[in-house]
C-alpha atoms as a PDB file:
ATOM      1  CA  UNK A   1       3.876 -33.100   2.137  1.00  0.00           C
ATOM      2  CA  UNK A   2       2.685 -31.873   5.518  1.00  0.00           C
ATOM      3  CA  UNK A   3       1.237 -28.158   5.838  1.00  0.00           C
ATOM      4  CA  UNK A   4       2.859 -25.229   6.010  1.00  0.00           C
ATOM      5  CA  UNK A   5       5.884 -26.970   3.879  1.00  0.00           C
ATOM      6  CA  UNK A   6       8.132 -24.617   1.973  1.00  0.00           C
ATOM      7  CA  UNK A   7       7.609 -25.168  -1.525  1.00  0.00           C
ATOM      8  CA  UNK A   8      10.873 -26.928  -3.675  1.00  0.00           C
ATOM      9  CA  UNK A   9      13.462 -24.309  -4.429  1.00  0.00           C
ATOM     10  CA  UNK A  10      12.477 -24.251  -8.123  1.00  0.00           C
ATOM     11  CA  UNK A  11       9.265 -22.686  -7.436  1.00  0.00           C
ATOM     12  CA  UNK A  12      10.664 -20.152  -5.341  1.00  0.00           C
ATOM     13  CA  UNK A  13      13.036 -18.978  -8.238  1.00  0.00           C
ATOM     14  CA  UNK A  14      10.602 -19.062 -11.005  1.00  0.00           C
ATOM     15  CA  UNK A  15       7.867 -17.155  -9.422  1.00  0.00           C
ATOM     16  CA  UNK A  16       9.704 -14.972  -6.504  1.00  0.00           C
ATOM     17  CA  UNK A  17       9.371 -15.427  -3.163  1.00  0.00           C
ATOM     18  CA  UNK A  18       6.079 -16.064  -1.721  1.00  0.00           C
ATOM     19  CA  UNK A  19       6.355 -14.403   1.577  1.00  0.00           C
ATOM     20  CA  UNK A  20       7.754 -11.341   0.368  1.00  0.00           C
ATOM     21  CA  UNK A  21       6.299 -10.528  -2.880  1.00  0.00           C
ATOM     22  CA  UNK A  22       7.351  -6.450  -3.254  1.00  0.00           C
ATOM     23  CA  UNK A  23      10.028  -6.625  -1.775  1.00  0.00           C
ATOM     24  CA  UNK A  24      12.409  -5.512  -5.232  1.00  0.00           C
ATOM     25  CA  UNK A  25      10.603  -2.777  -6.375  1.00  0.00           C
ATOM     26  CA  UNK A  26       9.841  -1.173  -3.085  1.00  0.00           C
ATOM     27  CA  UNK A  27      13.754  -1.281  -2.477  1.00  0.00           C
ATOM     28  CA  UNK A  28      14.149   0.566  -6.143  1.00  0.00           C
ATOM     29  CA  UNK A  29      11.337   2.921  -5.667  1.00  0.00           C
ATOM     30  CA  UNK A  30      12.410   4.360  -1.905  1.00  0.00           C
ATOM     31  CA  UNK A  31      15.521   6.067  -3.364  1.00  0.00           C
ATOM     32  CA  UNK A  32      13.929   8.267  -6.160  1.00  0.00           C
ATOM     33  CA  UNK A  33      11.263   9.011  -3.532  1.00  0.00           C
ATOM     34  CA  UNK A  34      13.578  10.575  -1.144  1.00  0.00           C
ATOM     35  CA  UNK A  35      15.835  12.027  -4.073  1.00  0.00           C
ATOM     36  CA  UNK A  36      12.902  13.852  -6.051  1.00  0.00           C
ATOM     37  CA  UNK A  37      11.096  16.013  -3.322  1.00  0.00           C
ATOM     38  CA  UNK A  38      14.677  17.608  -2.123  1.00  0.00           C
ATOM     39  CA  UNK A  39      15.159  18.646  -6.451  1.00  0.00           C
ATOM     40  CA  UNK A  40      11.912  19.742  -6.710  1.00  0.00           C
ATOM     41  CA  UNK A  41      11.055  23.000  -5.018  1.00  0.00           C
ATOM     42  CA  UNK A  42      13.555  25.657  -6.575  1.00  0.00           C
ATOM     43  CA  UNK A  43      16.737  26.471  -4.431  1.00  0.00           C
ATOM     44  CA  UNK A  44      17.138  29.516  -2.992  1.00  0.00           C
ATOM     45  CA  UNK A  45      19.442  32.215  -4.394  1.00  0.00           C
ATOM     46  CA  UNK A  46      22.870  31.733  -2.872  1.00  0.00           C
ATOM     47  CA  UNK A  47      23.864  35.320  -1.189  1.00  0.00           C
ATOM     48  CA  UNK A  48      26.875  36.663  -3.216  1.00  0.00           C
ATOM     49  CA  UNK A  49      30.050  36.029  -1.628  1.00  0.00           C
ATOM     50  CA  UNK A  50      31.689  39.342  -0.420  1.00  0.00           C
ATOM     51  CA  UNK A  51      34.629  40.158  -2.369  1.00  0.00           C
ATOM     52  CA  UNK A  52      37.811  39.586  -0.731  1.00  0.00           C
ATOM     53  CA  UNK A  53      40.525  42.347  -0.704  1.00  0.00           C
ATOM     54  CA  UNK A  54      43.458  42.154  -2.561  1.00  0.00           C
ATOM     55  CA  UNK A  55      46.229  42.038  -0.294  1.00  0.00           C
ATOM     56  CA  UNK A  56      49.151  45.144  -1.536  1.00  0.00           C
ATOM     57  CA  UNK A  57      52.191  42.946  -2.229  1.00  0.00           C
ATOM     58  CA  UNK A  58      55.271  43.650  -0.465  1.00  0.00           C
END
């Protein structure tokens, strides 16, 4: 085998890729970082809605 060969497909799927070894978790851990901070500091209270006035039927 010369350098810089790619190893044999069966040792790519046994042991992950190589040349990108975080590349699964990072992918699962980017949504529930940009999900948690926006649920964590408590939400404003929403103004009451004015009431609207009955309109007299006809």
């Amino acid at each position: 085998m010369t350098r810089g060969a790619l190893p044999p497909p069966e040792a790519t799927t046994r042991a992950g890729d190589p040349r990108r070894p975080a590349t699964l978790p990072i992918l699962l851990i980017l949504p529930i970082l940009l999900i948690l901070p926006t649920e964590m500091p408590e939400t404003p209270e929403t103004p009451e809605t004015p009431e609207i006035p009955e309109i007299p039927e006809m």
